[in-house]
Each structure stands twice: as C-alpha cells, then as structure tokens.
N, C-alpha and C. Protein backbone atom coordinates (compact mmCIF):
# COMPACT_ATOMS: atom_id res chain seq x y z
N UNK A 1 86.50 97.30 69.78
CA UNK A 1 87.09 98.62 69.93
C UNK A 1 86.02 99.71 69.90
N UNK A 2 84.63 99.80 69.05
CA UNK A 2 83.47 100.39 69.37
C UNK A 2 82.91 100.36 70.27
N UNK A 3 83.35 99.55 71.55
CA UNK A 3 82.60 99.79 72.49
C UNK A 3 83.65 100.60 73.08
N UNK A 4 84.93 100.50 73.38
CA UNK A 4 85.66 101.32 73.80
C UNK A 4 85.80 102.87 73.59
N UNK A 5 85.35 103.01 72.37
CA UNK A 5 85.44 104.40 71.94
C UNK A 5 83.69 104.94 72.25
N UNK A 6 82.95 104.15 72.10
CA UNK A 6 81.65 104.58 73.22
C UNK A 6 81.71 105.10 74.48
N UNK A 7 82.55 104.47 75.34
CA UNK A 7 82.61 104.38 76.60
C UNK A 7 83.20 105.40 76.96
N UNK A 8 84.46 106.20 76.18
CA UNK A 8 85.27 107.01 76.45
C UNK A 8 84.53 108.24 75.91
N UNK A 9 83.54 108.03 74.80
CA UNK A 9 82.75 109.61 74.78
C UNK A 9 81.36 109.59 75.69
N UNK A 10 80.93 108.28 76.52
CA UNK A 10 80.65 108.56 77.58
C UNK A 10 80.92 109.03 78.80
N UNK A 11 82.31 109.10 79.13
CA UNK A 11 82.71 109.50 79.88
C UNK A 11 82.82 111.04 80.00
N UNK A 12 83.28 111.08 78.70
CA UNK A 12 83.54 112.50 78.37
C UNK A 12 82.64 113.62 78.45
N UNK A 13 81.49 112.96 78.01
CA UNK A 13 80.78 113.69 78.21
C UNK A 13 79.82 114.02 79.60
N UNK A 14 80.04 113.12 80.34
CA UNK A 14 79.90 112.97 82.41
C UNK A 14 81.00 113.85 82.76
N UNK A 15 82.01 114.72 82.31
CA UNK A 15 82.46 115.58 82.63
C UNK A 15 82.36 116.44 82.13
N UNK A 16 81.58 116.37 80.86
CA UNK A 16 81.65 117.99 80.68
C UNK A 16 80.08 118.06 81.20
N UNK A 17 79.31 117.21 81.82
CA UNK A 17 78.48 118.00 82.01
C UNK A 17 78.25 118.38 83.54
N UNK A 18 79.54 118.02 83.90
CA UNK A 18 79.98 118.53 85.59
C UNK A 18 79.90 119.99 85.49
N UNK A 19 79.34 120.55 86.87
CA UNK A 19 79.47 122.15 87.12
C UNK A 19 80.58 122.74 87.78
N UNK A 20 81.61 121.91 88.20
CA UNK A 20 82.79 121.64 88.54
C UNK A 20 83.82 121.40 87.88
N UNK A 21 84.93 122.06 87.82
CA UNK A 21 86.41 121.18 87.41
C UNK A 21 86.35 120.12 87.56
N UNK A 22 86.83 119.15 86.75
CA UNK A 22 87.50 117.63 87.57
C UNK A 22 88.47 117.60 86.95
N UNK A 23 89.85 117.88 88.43
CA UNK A 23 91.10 117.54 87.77
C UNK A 23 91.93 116.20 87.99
N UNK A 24 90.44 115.32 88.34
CA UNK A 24 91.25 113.71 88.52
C UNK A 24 89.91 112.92 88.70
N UNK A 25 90.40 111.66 88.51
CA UNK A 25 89.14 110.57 88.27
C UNK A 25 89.83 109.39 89.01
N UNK A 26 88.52 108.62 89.91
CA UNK A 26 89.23 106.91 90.01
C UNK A 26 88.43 106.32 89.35
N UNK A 27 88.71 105.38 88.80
CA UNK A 27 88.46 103.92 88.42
C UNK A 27 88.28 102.68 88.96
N UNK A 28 86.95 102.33 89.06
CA UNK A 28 86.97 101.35 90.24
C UNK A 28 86.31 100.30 89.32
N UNK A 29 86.78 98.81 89.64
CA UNK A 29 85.92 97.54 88.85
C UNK A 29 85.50 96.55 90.45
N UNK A 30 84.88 95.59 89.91
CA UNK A 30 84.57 94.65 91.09
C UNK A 30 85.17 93.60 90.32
N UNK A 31 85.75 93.57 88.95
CA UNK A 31 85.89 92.30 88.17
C UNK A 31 87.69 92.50 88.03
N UNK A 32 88.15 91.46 87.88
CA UNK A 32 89.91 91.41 87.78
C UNK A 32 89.78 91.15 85.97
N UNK A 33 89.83 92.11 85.31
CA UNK A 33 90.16 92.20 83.94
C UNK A 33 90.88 93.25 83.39
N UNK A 34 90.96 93.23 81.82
CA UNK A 34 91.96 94.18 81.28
C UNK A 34 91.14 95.23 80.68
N UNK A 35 89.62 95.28 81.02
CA UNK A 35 88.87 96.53 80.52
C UNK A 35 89.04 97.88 81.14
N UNK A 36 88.92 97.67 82.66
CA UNK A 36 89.47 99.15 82.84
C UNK A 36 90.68 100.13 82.43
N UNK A 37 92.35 99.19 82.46
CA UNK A 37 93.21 99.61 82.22
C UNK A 37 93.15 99.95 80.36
N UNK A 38 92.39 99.08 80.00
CA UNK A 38 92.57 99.81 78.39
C UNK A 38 91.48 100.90 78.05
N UNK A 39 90.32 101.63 78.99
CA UNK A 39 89.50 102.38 78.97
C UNK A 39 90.49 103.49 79.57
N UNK A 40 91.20 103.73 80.72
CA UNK A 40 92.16 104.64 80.80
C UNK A 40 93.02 104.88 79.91
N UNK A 41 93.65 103.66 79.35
CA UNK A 41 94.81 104.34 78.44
C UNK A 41 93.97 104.99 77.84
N UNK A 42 92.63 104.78 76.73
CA UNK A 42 92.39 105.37 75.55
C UNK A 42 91.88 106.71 76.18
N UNK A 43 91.03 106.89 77.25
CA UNK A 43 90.65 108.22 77.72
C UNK A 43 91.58 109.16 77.49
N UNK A 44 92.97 108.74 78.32
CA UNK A 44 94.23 109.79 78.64
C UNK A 44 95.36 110.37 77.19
N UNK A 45 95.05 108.75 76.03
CA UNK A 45 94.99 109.44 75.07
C UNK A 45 94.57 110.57 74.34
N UNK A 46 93.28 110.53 74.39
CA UNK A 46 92.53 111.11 74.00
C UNK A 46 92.22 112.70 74.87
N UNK A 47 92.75 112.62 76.05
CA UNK A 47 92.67 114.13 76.37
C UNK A 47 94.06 114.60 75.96
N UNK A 48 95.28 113.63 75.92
CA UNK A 48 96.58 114.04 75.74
C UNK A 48 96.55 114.59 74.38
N UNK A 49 95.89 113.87 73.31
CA UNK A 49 95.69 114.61 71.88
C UNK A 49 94.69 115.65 71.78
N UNK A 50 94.19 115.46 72.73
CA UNK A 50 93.56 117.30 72.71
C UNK A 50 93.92 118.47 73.69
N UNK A 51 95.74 118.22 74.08
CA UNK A 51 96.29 119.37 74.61
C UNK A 51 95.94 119.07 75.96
N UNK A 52 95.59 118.61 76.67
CA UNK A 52 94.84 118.64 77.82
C UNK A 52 96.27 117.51 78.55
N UNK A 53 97.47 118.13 79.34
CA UNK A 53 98.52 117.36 80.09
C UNK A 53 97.73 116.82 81.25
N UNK A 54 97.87 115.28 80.90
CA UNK A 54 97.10 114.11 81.26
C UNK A 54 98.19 112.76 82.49
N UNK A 55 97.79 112.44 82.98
CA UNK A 55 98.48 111.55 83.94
C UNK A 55 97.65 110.67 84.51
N UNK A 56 97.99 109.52 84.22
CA UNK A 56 97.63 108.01 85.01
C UNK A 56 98.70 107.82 85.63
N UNK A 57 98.03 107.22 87.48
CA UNK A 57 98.81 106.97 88.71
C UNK A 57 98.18 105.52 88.61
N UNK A 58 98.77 104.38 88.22
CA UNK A 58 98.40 103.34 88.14
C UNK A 58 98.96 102.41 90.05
N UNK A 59 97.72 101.90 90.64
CA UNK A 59 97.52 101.60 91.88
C UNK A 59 97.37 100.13 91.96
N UNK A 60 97.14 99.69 90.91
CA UNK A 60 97.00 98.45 90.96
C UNK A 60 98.24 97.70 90.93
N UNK A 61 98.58 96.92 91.82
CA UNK A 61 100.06 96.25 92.69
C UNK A 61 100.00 95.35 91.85
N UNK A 62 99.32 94.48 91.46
CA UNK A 62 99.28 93.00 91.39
C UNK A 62 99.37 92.57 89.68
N UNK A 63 99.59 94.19 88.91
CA UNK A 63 99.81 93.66 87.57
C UNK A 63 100.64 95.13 87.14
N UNK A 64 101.17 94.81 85.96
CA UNK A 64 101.56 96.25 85.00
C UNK A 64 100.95 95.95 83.95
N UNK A 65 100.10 96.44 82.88
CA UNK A 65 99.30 96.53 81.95
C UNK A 65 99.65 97.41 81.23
N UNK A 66 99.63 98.69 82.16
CA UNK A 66 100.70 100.09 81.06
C UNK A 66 101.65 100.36 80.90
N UNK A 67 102.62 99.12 81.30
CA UNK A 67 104.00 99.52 80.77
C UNK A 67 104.15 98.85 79.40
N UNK A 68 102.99 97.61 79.33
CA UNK A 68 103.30 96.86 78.10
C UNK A 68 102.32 97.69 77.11
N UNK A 69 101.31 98.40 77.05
CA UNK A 69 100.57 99.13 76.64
C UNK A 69 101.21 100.48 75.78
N UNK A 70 102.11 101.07 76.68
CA UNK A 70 103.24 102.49 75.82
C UNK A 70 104.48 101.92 76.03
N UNK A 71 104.36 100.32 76.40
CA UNK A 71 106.17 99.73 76.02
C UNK A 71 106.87 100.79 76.82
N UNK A 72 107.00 100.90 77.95
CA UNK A 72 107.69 101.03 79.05
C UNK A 72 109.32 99.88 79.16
N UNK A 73 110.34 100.23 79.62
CA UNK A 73 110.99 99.23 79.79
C UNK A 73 111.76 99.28 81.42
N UNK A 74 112.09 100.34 81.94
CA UNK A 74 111.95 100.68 83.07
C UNK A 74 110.31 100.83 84.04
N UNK A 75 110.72 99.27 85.10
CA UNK A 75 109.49 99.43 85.57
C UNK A 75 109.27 100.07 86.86
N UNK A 76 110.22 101.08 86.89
CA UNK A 76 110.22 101.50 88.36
C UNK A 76 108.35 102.43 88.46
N UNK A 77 108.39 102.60 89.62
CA UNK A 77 106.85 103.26 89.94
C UNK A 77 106.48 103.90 91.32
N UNK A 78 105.39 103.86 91.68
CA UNK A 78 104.63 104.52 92.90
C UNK A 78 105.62 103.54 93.94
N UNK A 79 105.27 102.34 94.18
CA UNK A 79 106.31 101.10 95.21
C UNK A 79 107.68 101.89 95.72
N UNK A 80 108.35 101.93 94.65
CA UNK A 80 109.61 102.65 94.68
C UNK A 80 109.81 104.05 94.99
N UNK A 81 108.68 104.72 94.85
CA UNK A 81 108.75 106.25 95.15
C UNK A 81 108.18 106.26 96.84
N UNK A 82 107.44 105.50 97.14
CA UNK A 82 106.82 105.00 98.34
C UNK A 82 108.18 104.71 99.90
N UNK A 83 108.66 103.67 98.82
CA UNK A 83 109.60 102.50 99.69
C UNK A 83 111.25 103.43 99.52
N UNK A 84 110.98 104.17 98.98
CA UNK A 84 112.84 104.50 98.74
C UNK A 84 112.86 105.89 99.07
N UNK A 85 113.91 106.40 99.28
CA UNK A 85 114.23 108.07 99.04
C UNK A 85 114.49 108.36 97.73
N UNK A 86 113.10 108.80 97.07
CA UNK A 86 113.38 108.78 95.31
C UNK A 86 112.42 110.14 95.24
N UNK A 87 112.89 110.71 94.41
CA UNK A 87 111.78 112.13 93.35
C UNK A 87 111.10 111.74 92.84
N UNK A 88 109.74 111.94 93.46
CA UNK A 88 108.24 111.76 91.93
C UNK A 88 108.83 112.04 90.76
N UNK A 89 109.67 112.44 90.48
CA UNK A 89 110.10 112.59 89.07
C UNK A 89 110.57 111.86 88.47
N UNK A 90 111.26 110.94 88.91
CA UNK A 90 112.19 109.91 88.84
C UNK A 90 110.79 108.41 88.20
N UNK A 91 110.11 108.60 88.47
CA UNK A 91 108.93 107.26 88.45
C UNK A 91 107.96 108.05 87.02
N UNK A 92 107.75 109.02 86.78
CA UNK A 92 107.01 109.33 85.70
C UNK A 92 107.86 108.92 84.56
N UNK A 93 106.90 108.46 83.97
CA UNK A 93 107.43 107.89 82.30
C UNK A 93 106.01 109.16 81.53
N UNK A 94 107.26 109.30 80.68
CA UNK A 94 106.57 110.24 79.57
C UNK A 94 106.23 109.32 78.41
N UNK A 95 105.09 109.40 77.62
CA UNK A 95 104.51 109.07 76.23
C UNK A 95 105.08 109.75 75.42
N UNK A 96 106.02 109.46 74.70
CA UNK A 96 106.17 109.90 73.18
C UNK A 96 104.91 110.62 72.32
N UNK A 97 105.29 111.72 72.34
CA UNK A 97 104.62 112.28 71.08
C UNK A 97 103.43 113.09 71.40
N UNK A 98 102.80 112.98 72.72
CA UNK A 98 101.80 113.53 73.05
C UNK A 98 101.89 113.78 74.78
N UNK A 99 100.95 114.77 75.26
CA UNK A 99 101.37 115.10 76.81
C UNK A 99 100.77 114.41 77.77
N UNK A 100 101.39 112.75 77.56
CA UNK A 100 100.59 112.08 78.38
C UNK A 100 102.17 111.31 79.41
N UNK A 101 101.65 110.95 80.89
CA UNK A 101 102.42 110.86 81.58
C UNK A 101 101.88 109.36 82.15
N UNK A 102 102.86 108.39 82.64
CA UNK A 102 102.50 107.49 83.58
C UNK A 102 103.17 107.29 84.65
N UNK A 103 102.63 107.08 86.00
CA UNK A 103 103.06 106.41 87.35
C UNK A 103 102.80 105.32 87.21
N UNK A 104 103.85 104.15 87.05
CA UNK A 104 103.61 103.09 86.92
C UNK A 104 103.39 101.95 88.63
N UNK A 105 102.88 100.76 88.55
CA UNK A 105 102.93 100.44 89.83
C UNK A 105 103.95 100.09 90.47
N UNK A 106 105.00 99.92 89.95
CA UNK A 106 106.53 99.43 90.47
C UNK A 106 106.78 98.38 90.74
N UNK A 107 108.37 98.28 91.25
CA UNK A 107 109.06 97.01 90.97
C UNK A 107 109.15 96.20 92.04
N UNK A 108 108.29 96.63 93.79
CA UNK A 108 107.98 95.60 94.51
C UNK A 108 106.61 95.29 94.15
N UNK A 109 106.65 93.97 94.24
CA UNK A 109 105.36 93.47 94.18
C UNK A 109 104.72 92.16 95.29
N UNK A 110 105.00 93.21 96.15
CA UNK A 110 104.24 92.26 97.58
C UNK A 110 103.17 92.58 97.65
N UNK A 111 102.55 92.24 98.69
CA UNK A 111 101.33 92.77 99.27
C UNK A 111 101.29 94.74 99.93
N UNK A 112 101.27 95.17 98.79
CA UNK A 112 101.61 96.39 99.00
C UNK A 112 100.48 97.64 99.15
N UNK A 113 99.01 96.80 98.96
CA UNK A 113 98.19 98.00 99.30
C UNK A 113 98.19 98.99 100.60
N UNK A 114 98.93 98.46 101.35
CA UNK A 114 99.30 99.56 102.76
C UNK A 114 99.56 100.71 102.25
N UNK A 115 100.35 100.71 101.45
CA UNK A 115 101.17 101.57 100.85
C UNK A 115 100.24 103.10 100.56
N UNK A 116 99.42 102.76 99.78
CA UNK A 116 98.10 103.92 99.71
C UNK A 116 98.10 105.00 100.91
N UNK A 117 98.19 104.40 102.09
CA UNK A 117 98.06 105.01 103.75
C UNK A 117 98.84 105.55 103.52
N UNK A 118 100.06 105.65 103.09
CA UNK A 118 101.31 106.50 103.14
C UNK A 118 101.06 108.25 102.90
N UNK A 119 101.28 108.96 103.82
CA UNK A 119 100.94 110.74 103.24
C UNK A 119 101.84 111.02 102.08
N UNK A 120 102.85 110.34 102.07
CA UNK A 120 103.81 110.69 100.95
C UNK A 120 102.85 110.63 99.69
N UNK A 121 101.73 109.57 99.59
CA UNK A 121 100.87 109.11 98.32
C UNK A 121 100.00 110.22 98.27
N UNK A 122 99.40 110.79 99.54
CA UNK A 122 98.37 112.02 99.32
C UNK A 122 99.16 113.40 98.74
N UNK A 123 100.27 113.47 98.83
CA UNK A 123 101.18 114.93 98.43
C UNK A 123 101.75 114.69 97.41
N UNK A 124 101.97 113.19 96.98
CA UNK A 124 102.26 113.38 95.67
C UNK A 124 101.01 113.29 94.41
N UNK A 125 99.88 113.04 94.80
CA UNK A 125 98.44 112.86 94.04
C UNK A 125 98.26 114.92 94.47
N UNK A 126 98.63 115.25 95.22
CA UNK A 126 98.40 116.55 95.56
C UNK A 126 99.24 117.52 94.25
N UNK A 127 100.27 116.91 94.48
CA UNK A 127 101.33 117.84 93.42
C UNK A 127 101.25 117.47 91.96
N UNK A 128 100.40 116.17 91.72
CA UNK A 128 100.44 116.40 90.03
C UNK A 128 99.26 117.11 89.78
N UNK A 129 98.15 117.11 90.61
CA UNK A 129 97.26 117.79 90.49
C UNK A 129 97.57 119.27 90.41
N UNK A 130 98.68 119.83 90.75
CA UNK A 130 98.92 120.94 89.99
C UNK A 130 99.97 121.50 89.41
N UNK A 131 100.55 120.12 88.85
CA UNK A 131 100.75 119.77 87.26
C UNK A 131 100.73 119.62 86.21
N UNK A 132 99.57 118.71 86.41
CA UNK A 132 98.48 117.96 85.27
C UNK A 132 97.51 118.39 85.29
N UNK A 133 96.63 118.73 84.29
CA UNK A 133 95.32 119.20 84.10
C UNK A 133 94.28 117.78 84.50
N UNK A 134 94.56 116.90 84.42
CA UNK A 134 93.86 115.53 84.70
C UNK A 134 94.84 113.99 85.15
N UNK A 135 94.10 113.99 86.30
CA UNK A 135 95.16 113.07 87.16
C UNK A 135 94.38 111.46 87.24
N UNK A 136 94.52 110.42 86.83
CA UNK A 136 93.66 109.59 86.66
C UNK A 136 94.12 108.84 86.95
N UNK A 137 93.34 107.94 88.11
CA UNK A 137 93.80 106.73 89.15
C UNK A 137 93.03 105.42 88.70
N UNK A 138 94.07 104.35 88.37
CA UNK A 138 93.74 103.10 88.42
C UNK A 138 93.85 102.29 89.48
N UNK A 139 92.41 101.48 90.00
CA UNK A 139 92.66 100.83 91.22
C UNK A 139 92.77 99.69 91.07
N UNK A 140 92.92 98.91 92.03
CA UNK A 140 93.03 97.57 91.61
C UNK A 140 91.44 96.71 91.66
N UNK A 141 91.46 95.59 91.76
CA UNK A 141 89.61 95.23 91.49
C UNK A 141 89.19 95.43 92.93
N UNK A 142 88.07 96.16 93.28
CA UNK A 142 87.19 96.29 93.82
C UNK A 142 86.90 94.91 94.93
N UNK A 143 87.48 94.70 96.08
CA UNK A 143 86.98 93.85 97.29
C UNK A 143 86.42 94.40 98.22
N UNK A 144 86.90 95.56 98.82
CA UNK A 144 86.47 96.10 99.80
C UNK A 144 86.96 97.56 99.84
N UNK A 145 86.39 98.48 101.05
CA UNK A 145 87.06 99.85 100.84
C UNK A 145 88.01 100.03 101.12
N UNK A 146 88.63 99.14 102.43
CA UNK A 146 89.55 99.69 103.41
C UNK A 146 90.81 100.08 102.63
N UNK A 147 91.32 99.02 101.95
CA UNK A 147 92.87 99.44 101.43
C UNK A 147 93.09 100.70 100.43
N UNK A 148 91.65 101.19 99.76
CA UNK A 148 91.25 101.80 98.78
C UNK A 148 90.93 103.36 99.20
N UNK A 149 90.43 103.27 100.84
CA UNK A 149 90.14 104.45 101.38
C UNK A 149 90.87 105.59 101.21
N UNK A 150 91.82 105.64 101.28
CA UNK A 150 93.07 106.73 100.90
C UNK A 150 93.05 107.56 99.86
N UNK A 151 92.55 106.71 98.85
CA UNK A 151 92.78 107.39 97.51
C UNK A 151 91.27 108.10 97.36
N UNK A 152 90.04 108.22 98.42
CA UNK A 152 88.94 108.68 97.62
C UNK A 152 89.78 110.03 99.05
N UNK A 153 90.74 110.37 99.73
CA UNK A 153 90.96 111.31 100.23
C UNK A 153 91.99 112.15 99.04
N UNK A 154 91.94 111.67 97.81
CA UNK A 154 93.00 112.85 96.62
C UNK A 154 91.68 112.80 95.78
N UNK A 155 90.74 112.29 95.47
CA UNK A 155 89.71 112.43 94.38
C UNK A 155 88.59 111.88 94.87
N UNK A 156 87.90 112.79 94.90
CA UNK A 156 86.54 111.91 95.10
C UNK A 156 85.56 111.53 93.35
N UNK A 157 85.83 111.60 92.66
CA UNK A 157 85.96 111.76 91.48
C UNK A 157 85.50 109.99 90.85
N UNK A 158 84.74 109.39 90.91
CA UNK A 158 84.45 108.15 90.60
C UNK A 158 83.96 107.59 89.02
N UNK A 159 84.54 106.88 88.53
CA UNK A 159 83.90 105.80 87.66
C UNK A 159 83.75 104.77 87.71
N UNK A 160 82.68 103.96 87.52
CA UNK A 160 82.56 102.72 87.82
C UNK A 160 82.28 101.83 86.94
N UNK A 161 83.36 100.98 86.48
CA UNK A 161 83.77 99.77 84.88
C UNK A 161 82.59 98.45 85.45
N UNK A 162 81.90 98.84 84.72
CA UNK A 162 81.08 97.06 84.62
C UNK A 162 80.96 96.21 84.22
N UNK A 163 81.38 95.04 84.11
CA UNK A 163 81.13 93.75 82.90
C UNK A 163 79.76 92.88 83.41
N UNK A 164 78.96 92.94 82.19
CA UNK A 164 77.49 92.63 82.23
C UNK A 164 77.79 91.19 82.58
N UNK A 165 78.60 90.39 82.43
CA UNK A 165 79.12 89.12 82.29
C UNK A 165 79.42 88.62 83.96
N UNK A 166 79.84 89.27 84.30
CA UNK A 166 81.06 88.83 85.73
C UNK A 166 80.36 89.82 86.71
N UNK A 167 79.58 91.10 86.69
CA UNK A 167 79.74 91.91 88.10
C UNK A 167 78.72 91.33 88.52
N UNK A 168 78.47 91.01 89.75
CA UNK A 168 77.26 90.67 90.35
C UNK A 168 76.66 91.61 90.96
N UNK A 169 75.41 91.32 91.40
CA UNK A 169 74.28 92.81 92.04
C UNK A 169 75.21 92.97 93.32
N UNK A 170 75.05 92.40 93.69
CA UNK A 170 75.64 92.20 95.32
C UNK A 170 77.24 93.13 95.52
N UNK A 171 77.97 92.50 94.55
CA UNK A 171 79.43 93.47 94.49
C UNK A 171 79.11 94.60 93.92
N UNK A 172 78.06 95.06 92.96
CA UNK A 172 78.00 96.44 92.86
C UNK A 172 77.48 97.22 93.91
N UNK A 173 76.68 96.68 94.28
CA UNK A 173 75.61 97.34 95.38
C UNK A 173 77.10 97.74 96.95
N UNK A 174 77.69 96.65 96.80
CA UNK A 174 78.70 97.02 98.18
C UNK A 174 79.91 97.86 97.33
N UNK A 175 80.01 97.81 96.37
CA UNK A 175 80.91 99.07 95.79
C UNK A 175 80.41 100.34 95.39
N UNK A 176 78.91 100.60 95.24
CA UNK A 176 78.40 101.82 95.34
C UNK A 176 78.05 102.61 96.61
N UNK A 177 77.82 101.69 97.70
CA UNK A 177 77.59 102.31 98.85
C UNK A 177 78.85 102.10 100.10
N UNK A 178 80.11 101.41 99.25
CA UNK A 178 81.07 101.93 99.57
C UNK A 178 81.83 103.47 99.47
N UNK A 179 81.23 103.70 97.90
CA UNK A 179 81.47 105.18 97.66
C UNK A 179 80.83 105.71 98.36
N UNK A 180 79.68 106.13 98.51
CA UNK A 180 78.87 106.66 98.90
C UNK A 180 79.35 106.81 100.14
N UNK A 181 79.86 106.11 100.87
CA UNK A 181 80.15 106.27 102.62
C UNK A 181 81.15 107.03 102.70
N UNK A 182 82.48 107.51 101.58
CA UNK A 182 83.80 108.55 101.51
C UNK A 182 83.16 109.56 101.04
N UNK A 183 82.14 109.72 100.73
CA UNK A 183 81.16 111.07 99.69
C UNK A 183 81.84 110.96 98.64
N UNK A 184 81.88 110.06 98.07
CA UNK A 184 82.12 109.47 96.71
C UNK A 184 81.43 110.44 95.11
N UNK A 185 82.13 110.86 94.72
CA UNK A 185 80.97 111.41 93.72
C UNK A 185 81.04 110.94 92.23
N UNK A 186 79.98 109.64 92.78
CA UNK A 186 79.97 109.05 91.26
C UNK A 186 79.48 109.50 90.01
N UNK A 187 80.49 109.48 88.94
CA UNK A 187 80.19 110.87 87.61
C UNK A 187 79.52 109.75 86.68
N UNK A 188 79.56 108.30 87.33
CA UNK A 188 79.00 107.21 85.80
C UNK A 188 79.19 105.77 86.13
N UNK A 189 79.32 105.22 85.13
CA UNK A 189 79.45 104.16 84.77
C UNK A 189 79.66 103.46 83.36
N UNK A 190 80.71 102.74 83.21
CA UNK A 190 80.44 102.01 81.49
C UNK A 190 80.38 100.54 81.97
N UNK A 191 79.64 100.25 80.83
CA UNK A 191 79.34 98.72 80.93
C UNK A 191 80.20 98.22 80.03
N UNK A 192 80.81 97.60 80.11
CA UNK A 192 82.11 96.38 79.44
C UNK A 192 81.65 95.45 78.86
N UNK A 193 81.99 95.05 78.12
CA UNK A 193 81.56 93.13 77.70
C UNK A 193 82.30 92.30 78.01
C-alpha cells in the first residue's frame, strides 16, 4: 500500500507542477493487471477528500474492478449509455460520503472497443468536463492505438502505469511513441511492482 500512496503523491505532484489546468487524465498500462485501476481509485479518492468533484470514466470493457471496489450493485455504464437511448445521468454512480463519481464499463460485454468512435463518447467526456473538476479515464491494457485513438481526442492528458516485472522495452517504447503520434502529453509515469 506504500507504494501506492507514493505513486499517487507522484502523480500529484506532475500536476501541480503543470502550467496548465488539467481537468482530466488517461491511464494507460501495456500489462493486464489490477494496479492501474487501484492507483485511480486511490487518486480520485484522494482529490474527492480534498473537495476537488472527481470522476472516473472507466473504458476498460473486458472487466469491472470499480464496481467491486465502492460495491456498486447496479452495473449499468458507458456500453449502455452508448448502445441505448439513456441520460449520462442515468450511468453515474455516486460514492458515498465524498464527491467522487463513477462511469462504470457496463452491462454489454462484447467486443466493444468500437464503441470509443462513437461522438456520443466525445460529448459526453466533453460535458463532465464541465462538471467535474477532474475527469479520469481508465483504459484498457495497452495493444495498440487504434481502438484507443478516440479518447486521446477528450484528453490528451497521459499517465503511464509500469510493472518492472511484466512491461517490456519494446511495449513501452510502442506505447510512448504511440502517444506521442496523438500529441500525447505525457505528465509521468509510476512504476508498479
């Protein structure tokens, strides 16, 4: 958990020493683990307990992590706000007790990264952004840009989760100069164990 709480006043402090607002961040891994999603929750905690109305748009299709994380029991999400005639409002789950919000990934679970392409996804990443003081995107693991491209058009806003263990040179190197090709503006990096 010390490394977690490292990581998150590393972060913290890669934004405050931005000369810029940042009213949203992605999260990008090359590794399929549970470090990024528990480095967001604690971040969004942690701005939510310091007043700062906070929101994770969780993107990653292929798992829910934060519904079991703030015990969610309705798993509706982004899928459903995507695929249906539904209100962004309708898919935010509120945190008890503090001003933290989640978009969860929802209740289809196909092969749904198309979905990103959707403009409906750019206007609604548009409208919490001026909502939320901090809009924070979880992606799914890092293969390639294409399905991912979409989302560096609501944030260009980058972090990049490393596990010293699992990332290889090669997948970082094609996930940094993947950013780099959307004008990516990478604010960091934490290294994971």
């Amino acid at each position: 958990m010390d490394d977690i709480k490292q990581a998150i006043r590393k972060i913290n402090t890669q934004l405050l020493d931005q000369k810029q607002k940042i009213d949203s961040l992605v999260f990008l891994t090359t590794n399929k683990n549970a470090t990024q999603p528990t480095i967001i929750a604690n971040l969004a905690i942690m701005y939510a307990q310091s007043k700062k109305k906070t929101i994770i748009v969780d993107t990653d299709f292929s798992t829910d992590r934060f519904s079991g994380a703030f015990n969610f029991q309705d798993r509706s999400g982004l899928t459903d706000y995507l695929e249906q005639d539904i209100s962004y409002t309708e898919i935010i789950k509120n945190v008890p007790g503090i001003d933290l919000s989640v978009i969860l990934p929802g209740s289809v679970q196909d092969d749904t990264s198309a979905l990103l392409d959707d403009p409906k996804f750019n206007k609604l990443v548009d409208t919490l952004k001026t909502q939320y003081e901090l809009v924070i995107v979880n992606t799914p693991q890092f293969k390639e840009m294409s399905p991912l491209r979409n989302i560096f058009h609501v944030s260009k806003n980058i972090v990049l989760v490393i596990d010293k263990d699992q990332t290889s040179k090669r997948a970082l190197f094609s996930m940094v100069k993947s950013c780099l090709k959307v004008d990516g503006n990478i604010l960091g990096y934490i290294s994971a164990k």
